[in-house]
C-alpha atoms as a PDB file:
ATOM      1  CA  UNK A   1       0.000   0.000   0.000  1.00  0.00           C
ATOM      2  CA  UNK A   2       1.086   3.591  -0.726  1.00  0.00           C
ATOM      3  CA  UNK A   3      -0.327   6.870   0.252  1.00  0.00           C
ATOM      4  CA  UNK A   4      -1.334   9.531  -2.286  1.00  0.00           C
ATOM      5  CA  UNK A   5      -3.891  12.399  -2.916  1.00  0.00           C
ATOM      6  CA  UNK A   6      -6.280  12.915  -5.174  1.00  0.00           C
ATOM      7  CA  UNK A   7      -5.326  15.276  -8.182  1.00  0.00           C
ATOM      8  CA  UNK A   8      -8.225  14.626 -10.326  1.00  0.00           C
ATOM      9  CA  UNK A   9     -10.066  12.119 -12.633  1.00  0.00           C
ATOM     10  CA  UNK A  10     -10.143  10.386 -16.028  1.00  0.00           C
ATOM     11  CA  UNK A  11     -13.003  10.200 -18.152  1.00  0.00           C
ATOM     12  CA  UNK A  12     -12.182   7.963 -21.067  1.00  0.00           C
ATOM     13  CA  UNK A  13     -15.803   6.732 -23.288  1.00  0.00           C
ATOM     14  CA  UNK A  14     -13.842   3.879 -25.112  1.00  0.00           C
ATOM     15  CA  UNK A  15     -12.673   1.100 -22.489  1.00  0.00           C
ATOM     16  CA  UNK A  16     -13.115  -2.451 -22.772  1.00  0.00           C
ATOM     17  CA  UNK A  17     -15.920  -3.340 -20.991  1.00  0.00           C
ATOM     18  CA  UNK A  18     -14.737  -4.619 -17.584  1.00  0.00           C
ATOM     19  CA  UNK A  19     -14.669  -0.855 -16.721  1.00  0.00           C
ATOM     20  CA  UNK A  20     -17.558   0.446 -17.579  1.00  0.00           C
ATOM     21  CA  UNK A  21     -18.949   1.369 -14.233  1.00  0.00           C
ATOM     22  CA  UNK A  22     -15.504   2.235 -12.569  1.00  0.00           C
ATOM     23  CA  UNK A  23     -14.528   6.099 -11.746  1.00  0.00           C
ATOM     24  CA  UNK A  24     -10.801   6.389 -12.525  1.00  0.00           C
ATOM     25  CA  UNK A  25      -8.673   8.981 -10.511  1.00  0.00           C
ATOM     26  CA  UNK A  26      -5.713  10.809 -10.877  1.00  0.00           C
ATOM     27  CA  UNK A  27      -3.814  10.075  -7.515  1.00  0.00           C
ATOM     28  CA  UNK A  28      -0.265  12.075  -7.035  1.00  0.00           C
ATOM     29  CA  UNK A  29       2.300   9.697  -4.531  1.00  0.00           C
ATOM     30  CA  UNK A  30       3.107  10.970  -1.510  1.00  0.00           C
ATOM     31  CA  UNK A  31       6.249  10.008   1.253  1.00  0.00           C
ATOM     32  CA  UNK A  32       6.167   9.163   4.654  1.00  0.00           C
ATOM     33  CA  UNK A  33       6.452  12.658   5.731  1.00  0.00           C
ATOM     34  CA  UNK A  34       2.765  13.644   3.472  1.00  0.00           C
ATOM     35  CA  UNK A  35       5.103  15.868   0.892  1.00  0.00           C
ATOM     36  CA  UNK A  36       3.919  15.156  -2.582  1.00  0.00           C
ATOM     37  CA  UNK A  37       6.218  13.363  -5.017  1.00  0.00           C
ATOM     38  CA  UNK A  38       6.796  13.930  -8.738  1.00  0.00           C
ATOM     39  CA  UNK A  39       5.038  10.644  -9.507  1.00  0.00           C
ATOM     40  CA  UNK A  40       1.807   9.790 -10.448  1.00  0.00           C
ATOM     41  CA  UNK A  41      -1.159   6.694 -10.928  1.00  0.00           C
ATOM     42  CA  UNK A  42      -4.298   6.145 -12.005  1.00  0.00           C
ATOM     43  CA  UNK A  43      -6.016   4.282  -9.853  1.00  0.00           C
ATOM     44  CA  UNK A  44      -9.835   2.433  -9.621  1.00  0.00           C
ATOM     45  CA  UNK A  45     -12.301   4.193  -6.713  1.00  0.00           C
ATOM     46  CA  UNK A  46     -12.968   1.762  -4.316  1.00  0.00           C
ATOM     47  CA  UNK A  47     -14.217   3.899  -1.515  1.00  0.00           C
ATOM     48  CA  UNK A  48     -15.520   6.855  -3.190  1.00  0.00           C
ATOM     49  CA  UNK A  49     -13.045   9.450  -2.930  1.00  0.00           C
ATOM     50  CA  UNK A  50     -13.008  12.540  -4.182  1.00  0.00           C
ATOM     51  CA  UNK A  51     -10.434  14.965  -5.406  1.00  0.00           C
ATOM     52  CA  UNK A  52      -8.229  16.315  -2.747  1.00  0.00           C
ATOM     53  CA  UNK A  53      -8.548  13.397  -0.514  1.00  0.00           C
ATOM     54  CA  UNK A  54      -5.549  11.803   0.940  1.00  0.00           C
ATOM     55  CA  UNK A  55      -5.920   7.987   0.007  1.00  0.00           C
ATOM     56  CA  UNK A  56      -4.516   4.426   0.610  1.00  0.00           C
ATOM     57  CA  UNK A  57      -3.867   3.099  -3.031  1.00  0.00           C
ATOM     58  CA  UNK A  58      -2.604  -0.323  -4.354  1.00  0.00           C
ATOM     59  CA  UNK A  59      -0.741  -1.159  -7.057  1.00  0.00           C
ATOM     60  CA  UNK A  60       0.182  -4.710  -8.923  1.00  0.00           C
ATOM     61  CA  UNK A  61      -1.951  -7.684  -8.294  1.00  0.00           C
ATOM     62  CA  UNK A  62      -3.366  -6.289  -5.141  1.00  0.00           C
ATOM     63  CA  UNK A  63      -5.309  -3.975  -7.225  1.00  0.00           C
ATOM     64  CA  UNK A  64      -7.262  -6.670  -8.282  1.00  0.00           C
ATOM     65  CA  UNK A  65      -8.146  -7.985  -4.925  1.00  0.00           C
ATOM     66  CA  UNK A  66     -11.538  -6.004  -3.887  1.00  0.00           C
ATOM     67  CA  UNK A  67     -14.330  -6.622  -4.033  1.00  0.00           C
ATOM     68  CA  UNK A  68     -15.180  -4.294  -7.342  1.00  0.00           C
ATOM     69  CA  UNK A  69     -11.609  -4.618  -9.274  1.00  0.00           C
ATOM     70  CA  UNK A  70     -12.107  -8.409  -8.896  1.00  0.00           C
ATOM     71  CA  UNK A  71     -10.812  -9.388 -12.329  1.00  0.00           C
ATOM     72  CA  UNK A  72     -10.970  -6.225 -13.666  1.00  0.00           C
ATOM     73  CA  UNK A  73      -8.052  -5.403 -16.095  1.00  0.00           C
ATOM     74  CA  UNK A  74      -6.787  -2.803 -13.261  1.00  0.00           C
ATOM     75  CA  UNK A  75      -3.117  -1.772 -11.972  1.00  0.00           C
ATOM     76  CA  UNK A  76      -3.994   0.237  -9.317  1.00  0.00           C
ATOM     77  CA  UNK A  77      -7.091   0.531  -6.766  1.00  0.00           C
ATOM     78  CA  UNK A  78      -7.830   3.389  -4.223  1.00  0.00           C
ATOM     79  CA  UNK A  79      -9.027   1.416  -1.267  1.00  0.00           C
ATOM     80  CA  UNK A  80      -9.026   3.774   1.914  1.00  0.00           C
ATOM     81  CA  UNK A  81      -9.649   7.452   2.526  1.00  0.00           C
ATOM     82  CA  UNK A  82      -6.872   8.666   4.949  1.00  0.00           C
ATOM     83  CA  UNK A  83      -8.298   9.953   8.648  1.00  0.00           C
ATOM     84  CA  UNK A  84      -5.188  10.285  10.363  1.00  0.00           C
ATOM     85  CA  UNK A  85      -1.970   9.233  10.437  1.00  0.00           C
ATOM     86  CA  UNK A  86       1.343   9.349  12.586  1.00  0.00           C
ATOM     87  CA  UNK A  87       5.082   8.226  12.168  1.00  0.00           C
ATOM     88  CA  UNK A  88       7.365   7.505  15.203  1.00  0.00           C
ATOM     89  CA  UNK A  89       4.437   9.334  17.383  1.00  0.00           C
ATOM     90  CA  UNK A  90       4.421  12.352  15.423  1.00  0.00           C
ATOM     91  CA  UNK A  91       1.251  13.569  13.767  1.00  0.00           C
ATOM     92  CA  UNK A  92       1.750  13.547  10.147  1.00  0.00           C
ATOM     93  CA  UNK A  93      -1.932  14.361   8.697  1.00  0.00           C
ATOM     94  CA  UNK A  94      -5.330  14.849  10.496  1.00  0.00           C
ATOM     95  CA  UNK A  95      -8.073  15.229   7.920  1.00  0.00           C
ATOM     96  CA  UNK A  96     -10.092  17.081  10.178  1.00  0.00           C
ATOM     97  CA  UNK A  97      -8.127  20.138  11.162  1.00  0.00           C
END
C-alpha cells in the first residue's frame, strides 16, 4: 500500500468493458512525511473518494483484490480514505483540522 492524494479524474468513453462502471482517478504519490512526489497513478475508486482526498492506493496484483476490481483489467485501486496518520508518534496528517 502507498499513500497519495487525489489530483483529479479520467473520463475515457472507449474502455473495454470490464470498466464500464468504474470512476478512474488521478492520484499524485506521496512520502512518509505527506510531501507530494513527482510521480503519479491512475487508480480504480474503491471507496468513493473525491479529489483532494488523501488515500490508501494499491498497485500490482493487489489492485485486483476487492471486491469491485475483482478481475478487472486494473493496476492500481484506491481502497481507503486517509483519517489520520502518525510516524514515530508524530502527527503527520489529520483530515479534520
Amino acid at each position: 500500500m502507498q499513500i497519495g492524494r487525489v489530483v483529479g479524474s479520467v473520463v475515457a468513453t472507449q474502455k473495454d468493458a470490464r470498466l464500464t462502471t468504474l470512476k478512474l482517478l488521478v492520484v499524485q504519490v506521496h512520502d512518509h512525511e505527506n510531501r507530494a512526489l513527482e510521480q503519479y497513478v491512475v487508480a480504480v475508486d474503491a471507496v468513493q473518494a473525491g479529489t483532494g482526498d488523501l488515500v490508501l492506493f494499491a498497485t500490482g496484483s493487489s489492485a485486483r483484490q476487492t471486491e469491485l476490481t475483482e478481475g478487472k483489467p486494473c493496476d492500481a485501486v484506491v481502497m481507503a480514505v486517509v483519517d489520520s496518520w502518525d510516524v514515530d508518534g508524530k502527527n503527520v496528517y489529520e483530515k479534520w483540522r
